[in-house]
N, C-alpha and C. Protein backbone atom coordinates (compact mmCIF):
# COMPACT_ATOMS: atom_id res chain seq x y z
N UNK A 1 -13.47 -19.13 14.01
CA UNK A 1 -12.03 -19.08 14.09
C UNK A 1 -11.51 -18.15 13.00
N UNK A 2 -10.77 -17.38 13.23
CA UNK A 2 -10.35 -16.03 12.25
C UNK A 2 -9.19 -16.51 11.86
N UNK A 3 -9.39 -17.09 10.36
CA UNK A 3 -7.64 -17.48 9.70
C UNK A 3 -6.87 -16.07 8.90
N UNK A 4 -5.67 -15.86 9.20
CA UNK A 4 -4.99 -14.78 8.16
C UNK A 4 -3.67 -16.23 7.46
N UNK A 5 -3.89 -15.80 6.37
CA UNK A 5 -2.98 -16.74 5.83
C UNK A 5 -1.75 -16.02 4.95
N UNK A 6 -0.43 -16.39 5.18
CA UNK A 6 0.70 -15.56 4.72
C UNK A 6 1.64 -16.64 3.96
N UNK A 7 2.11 -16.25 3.12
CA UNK A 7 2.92 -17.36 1.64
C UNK A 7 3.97 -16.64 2.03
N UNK A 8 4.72 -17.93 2.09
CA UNK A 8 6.25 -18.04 1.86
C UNK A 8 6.99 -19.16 0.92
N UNK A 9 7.33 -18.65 -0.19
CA UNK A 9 7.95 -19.91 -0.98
C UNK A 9 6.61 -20.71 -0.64
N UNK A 10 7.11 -21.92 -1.05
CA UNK A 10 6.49 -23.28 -1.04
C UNK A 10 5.67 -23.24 0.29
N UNK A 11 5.92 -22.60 1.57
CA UNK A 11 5.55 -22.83 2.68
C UNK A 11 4.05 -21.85 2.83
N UNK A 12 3.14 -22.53 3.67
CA UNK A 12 1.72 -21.70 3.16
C UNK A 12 1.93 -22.09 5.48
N UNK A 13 1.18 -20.74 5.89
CA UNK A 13 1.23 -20.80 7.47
C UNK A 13 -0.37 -20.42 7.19
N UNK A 14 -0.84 -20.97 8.45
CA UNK A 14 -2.34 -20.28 8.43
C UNK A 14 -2.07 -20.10 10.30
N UNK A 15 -2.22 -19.15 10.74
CA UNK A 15 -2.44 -18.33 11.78
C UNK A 15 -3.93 -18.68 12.28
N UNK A 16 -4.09 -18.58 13.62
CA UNK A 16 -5.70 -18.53 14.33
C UNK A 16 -5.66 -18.01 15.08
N UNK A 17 -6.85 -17.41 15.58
CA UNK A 17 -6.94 -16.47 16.78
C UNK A 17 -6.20 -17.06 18.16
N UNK A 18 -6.22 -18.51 18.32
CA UNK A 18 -5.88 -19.03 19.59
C UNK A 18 -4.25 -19.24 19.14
N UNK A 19 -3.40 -18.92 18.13
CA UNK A 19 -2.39 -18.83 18.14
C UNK A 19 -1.63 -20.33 17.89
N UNK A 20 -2.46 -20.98 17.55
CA UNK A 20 -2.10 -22.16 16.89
C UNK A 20 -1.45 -22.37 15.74
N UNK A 21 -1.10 -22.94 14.54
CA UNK A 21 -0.95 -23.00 13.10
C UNK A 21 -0.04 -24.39 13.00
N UNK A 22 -0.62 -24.35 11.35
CA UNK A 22 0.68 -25.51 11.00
C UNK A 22 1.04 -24.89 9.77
N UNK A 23 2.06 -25.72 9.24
CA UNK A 23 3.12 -25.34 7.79
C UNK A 23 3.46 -26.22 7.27
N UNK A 24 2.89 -26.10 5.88
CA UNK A 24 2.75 -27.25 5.33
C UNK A 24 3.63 -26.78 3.74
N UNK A 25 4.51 -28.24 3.49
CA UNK A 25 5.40 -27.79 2.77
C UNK A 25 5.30 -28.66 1.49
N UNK A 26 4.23 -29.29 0.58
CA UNK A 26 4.45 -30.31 -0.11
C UNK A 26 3.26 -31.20 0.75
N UNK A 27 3.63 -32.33 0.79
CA UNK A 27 3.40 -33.19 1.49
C UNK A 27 3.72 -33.30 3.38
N UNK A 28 4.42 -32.82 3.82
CA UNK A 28 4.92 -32.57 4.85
C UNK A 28 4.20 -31.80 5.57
N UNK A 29 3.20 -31.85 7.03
CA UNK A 29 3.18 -30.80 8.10
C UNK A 29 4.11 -31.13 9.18
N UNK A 30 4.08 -29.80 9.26
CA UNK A 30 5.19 -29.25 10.41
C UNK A 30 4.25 -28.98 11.45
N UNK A 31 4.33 -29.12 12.76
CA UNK A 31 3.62 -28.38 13.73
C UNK A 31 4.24 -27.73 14.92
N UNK A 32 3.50 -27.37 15.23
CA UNK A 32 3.42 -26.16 16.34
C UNK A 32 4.81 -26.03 16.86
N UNK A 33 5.38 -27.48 17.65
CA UNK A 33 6.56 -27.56 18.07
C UNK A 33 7.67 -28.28 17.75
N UNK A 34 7.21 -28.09 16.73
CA UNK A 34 8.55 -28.45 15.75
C UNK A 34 8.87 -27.50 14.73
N UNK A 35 8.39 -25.98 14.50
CA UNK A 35 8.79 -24.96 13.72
C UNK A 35 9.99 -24.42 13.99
N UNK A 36 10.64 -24.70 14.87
CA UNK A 36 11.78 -24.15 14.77
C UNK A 36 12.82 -24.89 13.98
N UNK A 37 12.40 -25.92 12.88
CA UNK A 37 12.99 -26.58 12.07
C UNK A 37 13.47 -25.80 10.79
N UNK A 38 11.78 -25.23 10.85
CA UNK A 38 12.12 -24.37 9.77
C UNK A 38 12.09 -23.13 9.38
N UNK A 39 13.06 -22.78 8.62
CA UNK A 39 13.92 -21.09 8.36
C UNK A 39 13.17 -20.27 7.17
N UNK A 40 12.65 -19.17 7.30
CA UNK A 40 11.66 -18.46 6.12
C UNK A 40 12.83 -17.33 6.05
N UNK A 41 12.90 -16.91 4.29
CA UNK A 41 13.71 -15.68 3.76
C UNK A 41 12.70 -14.65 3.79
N UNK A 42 11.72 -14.78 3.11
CA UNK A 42 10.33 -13.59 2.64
C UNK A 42 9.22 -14.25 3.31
N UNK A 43 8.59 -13.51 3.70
CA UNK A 43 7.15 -13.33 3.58
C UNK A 43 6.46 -12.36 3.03
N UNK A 44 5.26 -12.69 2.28
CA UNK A 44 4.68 -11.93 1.47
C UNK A 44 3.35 -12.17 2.33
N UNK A 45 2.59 -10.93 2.63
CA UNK A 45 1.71 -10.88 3.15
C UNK A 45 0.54 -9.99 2.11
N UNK A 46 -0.88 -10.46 2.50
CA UNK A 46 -1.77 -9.76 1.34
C UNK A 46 -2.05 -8.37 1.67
N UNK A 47 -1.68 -7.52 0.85
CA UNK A 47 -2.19 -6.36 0.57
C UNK A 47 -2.64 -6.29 -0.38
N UNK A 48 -4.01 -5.16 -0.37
CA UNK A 48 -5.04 -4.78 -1.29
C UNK A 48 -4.75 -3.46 -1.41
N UNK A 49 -4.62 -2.49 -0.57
CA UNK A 49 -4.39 -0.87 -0.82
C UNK A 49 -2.76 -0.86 -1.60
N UNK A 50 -3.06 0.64 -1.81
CA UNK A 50 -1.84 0.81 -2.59
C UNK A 50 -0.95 1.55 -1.14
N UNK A 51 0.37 1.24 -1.36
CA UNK A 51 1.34 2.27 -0.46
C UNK A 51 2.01 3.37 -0.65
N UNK A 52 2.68 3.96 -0.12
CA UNK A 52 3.10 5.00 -0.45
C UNK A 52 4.37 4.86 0.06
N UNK A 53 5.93 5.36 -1.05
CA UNK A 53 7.28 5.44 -0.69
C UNK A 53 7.59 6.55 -0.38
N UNK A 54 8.00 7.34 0.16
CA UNK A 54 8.17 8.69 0.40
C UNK A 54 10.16 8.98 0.15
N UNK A 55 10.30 9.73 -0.23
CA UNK A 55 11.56 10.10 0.01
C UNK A 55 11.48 11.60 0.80
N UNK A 56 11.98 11.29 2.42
CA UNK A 56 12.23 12.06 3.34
C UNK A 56 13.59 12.93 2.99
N UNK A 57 13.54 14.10 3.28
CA UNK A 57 14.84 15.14 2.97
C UNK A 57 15.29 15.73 4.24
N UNK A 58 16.40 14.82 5.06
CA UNK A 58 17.09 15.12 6.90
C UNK A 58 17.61 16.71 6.50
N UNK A 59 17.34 17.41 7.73
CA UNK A 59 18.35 18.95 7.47
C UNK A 59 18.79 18.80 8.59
N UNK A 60 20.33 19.31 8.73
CA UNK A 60 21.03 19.60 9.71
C UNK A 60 21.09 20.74 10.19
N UNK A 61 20.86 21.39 11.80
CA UNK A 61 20.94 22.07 12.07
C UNK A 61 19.99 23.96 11.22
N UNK A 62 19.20 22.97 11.02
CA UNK A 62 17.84 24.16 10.25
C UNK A 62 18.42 24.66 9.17
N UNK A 63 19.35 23.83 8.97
CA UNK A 63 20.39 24.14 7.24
C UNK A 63 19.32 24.21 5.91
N UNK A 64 19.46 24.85 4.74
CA UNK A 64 19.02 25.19 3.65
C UNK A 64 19.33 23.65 2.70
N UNK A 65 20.54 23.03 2.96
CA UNK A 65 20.67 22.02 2.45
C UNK A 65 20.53 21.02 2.87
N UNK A 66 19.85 19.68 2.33
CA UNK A 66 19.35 18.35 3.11
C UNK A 66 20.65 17.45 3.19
N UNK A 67 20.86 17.44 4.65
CA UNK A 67 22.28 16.02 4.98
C UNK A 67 22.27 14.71 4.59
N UNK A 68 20.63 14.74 4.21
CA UNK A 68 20.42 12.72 3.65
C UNK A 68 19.37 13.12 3.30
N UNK A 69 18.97 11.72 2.48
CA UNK A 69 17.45 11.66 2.43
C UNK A 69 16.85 10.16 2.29
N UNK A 70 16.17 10.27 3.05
CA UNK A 70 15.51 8.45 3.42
C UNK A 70 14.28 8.20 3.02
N UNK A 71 14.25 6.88 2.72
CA UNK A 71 12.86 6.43 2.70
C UNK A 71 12.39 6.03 3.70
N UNK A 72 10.64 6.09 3.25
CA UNK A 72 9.45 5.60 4.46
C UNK A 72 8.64 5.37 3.83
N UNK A 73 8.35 4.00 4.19
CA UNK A 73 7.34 3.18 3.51
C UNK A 73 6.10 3.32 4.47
N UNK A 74 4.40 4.26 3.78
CA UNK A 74 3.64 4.58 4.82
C UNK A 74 2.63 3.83 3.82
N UNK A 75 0.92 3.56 4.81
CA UNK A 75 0.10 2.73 4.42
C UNK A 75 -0.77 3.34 4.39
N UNK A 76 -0.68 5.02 4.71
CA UNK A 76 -2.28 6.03 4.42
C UNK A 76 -2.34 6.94 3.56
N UNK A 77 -3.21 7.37 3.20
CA UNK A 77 -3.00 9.06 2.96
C UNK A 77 -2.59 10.05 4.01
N UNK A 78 -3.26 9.83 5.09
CA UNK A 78 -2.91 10.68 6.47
C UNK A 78 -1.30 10.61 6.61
N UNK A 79 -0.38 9.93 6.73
CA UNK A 79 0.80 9.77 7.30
C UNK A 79 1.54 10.65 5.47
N UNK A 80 1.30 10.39 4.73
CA UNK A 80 1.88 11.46 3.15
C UNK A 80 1.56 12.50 3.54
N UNK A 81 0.45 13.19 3.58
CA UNK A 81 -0.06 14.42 3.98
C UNK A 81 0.73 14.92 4.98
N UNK A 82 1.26 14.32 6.03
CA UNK A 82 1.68 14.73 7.05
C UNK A 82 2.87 15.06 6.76
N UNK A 83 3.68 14.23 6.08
CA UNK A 83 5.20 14.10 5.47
C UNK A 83 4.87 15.44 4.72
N UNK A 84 4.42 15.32 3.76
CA UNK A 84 4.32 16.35 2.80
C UNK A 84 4.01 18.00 3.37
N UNK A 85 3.26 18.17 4.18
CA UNK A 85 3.30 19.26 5.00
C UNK A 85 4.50 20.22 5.68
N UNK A 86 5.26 18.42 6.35
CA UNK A 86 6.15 19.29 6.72
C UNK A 86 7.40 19.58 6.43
N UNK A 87 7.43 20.43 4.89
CA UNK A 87 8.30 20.17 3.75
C UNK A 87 9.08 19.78 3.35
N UNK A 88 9.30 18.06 4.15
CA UNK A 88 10.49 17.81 3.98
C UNK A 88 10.52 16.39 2.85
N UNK A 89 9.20 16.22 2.35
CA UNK A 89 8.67 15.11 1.33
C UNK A 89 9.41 15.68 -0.01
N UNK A 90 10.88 15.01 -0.56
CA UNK A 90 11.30 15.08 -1.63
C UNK A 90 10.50 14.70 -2.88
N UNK A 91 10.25 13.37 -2.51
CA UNK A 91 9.24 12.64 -3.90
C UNK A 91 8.78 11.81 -3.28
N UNK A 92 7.38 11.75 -3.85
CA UNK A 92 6.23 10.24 -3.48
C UNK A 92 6.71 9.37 -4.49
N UNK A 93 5.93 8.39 -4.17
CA UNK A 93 5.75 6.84 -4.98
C UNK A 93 4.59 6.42 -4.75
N UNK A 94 3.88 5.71 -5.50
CA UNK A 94 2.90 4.43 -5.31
C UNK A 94 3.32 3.56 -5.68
N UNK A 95 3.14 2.92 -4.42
CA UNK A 95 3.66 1.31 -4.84
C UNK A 95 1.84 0.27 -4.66
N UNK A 96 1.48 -0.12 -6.42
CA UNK A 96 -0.01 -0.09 -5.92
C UNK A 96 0.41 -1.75 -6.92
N UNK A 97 -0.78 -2.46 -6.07
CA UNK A 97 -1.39 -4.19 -6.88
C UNK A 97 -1.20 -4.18 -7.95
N UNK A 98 -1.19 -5.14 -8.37
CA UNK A 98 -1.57 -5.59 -9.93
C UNK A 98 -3.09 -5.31 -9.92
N UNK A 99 -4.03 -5.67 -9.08
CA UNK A 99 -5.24 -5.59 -9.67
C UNK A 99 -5.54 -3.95 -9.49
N UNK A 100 -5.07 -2.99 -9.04
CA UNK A 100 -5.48 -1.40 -9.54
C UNK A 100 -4.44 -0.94 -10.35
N UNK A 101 -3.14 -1.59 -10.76
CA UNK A 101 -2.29 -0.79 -11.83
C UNK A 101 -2.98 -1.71 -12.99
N UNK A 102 -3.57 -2.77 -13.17
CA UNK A 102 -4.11 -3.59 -14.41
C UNK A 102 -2.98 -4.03 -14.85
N UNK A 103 -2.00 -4.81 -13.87
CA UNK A 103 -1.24 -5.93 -14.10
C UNK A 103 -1.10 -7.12 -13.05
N UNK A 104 0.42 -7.72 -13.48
CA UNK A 104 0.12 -9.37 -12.65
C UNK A 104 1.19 -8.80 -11.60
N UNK A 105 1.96 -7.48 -11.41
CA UNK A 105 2.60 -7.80 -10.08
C UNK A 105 2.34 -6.12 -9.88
N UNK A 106 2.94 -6.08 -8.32
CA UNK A 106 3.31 -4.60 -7.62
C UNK A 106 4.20 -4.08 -8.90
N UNK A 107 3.57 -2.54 -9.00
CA UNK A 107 4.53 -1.19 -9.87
C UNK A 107 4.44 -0.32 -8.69
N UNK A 108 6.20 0.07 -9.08
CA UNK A 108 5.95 1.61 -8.74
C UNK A 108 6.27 2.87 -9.74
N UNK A 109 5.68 4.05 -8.79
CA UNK A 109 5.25 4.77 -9.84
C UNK A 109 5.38 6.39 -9.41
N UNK A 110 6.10 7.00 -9.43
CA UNK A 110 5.73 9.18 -9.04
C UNK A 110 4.72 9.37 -8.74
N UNK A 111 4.44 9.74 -8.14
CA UNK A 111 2.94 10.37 -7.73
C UNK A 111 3.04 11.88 -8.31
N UNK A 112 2.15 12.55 -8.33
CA UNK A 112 2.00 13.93 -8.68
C UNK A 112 1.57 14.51 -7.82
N UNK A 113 -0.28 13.79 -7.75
CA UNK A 113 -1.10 14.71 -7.14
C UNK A 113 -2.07 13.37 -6.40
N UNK A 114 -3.22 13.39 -6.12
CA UNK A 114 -3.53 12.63 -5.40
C UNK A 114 -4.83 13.60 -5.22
N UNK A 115 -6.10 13.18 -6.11
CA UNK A 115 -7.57 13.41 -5.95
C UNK A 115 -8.53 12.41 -5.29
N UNK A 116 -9.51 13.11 -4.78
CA UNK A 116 -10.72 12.19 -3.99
C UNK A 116 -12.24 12.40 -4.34
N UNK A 117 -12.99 11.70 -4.60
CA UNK A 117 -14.27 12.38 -5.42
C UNK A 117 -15.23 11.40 -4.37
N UNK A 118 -16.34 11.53 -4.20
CA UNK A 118 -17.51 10.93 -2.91
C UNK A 118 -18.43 11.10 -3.95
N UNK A 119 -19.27 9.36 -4.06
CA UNK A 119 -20.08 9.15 -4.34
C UNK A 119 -20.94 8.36 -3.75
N UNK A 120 -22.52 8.14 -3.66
CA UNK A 120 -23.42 7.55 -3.23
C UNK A 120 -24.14 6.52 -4.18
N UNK A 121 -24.00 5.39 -3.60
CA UNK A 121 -24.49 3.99 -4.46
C UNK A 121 -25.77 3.01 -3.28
N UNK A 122 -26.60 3.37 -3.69
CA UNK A 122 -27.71 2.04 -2.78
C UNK A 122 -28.41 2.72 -1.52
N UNK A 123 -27.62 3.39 -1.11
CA UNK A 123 -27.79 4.25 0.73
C UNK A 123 -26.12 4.31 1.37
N UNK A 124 -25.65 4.10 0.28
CA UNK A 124 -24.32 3.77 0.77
C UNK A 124 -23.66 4.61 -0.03
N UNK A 125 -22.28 5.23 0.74
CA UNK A 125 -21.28 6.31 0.36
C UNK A 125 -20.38 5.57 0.11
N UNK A 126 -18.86 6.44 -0.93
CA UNK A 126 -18.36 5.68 -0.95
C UNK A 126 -17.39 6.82 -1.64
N UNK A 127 -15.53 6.64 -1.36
CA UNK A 127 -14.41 7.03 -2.02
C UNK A 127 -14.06 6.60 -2.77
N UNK A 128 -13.42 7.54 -3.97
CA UNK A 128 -12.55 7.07 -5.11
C UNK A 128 -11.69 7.94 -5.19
N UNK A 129 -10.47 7.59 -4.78
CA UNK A 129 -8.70 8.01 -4.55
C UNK A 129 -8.54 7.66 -6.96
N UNK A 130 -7.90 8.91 -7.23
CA UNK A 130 -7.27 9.13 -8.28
C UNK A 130 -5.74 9.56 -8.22
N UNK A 131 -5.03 8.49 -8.12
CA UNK A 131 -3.40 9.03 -7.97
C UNK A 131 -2.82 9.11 -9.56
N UNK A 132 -2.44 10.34 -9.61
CA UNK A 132 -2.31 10.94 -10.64
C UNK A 132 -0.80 10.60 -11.08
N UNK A 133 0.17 9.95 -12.22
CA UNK A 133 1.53 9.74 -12.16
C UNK A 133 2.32 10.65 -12.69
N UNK A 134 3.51 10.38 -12.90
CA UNK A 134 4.48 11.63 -13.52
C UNK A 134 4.42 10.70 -15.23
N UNK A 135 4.04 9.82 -15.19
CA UNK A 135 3.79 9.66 -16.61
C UNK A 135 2.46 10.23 -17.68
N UNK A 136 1.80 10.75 -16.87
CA UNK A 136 0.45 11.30 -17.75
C UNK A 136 -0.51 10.17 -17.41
N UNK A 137 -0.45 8.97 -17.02
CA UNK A 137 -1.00 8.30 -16.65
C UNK A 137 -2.02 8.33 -15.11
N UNK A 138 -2.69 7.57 -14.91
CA UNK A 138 -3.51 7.49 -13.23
C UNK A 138 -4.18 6.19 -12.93
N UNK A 139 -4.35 6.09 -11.53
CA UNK A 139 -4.96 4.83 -11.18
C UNK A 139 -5.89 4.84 -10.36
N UNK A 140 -7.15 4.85 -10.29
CA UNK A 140 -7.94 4.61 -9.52
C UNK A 140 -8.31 3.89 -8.53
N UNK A 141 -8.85 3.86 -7.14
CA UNK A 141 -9.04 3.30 -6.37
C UNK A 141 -10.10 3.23 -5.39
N UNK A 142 -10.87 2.81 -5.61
CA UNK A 142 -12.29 2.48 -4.84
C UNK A 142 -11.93 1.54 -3.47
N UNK A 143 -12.31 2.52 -3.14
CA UNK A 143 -12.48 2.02 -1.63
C UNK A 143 -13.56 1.16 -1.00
N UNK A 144 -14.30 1.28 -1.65
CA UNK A 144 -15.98 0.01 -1.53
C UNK A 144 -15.33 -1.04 -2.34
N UNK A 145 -14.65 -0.90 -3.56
CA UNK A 145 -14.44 -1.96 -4.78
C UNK A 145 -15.92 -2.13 -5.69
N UNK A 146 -16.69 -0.81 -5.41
CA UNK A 146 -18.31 -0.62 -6.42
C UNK A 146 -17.40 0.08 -7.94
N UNK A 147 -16.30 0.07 -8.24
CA UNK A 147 -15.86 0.20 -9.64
C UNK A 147 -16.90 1.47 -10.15
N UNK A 148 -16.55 2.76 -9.70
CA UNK A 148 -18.50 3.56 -9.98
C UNK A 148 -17.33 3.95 -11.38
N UNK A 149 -18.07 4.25 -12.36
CA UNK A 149 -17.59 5.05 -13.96
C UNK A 149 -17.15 6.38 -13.47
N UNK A 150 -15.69 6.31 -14.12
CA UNK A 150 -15.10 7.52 -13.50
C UNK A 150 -15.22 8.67 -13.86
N UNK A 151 -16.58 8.59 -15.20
CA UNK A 151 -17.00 9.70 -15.77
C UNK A 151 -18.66 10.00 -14.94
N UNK A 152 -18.35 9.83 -13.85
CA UNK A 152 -19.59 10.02 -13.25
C UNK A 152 -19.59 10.84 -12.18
N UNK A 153 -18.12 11.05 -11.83
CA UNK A 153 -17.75 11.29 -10.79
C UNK A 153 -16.66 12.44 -10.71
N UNK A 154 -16.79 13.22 -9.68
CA UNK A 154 -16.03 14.65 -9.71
C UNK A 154 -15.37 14.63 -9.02
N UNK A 155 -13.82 14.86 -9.08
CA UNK A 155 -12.85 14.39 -7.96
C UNK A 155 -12.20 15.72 -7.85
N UNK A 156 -11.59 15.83 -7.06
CA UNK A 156 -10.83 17.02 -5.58
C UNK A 156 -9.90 16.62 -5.88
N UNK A 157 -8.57 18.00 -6.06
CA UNK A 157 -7.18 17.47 -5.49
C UNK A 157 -6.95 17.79 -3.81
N UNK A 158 -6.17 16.69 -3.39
CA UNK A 158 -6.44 16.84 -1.67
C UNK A 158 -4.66 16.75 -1.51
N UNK A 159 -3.82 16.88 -2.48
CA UNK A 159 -2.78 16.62 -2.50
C UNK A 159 -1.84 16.79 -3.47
N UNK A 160 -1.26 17.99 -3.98
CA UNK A 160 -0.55 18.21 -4.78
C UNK A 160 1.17 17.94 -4.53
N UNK A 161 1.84 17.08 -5.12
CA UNK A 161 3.42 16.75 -4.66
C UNK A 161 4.01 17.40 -5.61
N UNK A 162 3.93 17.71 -7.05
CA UNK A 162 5.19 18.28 -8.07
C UNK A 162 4.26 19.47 -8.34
């Protein structure tokens, strides 16, 4: 049975493949048909990767000057790259964990640049994303979670933003 489990306040839901769940609040379950009792503000769902905020720049009429500019909250590198290409990416963000910024909640943060270095551990390959900040600072990100020493490793820029 495949559980995804999502926190809300006090309220903990566990999801199953057959589309079942209960909600349990304290002492109290709620079930199946009786959830429409109860009302959720947030859900916080688990993420492990870091995201990316983009600030989009609208042009009117193939104008020199941008009419707005919006955000877009994307979950790849592929979908930035794409933004960023098509020159209308004002400024990035990372919006990355506590456990790859080496704190207890989500930061965000400028992006700069955005390097990739490939290494081999066991028989096994493996990425490490270096997002570079506008503070002089960077954060690393392993994609296996093999933590390889980042002095071991030779990283690519695959993405220059400032």
């Amino acid at each position: 049975m495949n559980k995804v489990d999502f926190l809300c306040n006090d309220i903990s839901f566990i999801f199953t493949a057959i589309y079942m769940f209960n909600a349990k609040k304290k002492n109290i379950v709620i079930h199946e048909q009786d959830i429409s009792m109860v009302s959720l503000a947030i859900v916080e769902l688990p993420v492990l990767d870091p995201l990316f905020m983009c600030e989009i720049q609208e042009f009117e009429d193939e104008g020199r000057k941008p009419s707005c500019v919006t955000q877009k909250l994307v979950s790849n590198f592929e979908s930035l790259a794409s933004i960023a290409e098509s020159h209308k990416l004002k400024d990035a963000y990372l919006l990355s964990p506590g456990h790859l910024n080496k704190s207890e909640k989500w930061a965000l943060h400028r992006l700069v640049q955005i390097r990739k270095a490939e290494y081999f551990h066991e028989g096994c390959s493996g990425y490490v994303y270096r997002y570079d900040l506008d503070n002089g600072s960077f954060i690393l990100h392993d994609l296996n979670g093999l933590n390889k020493n980042q002095n071991e490793l030779i990283f690519e820029t695959i993405l220059k933003l400032a």
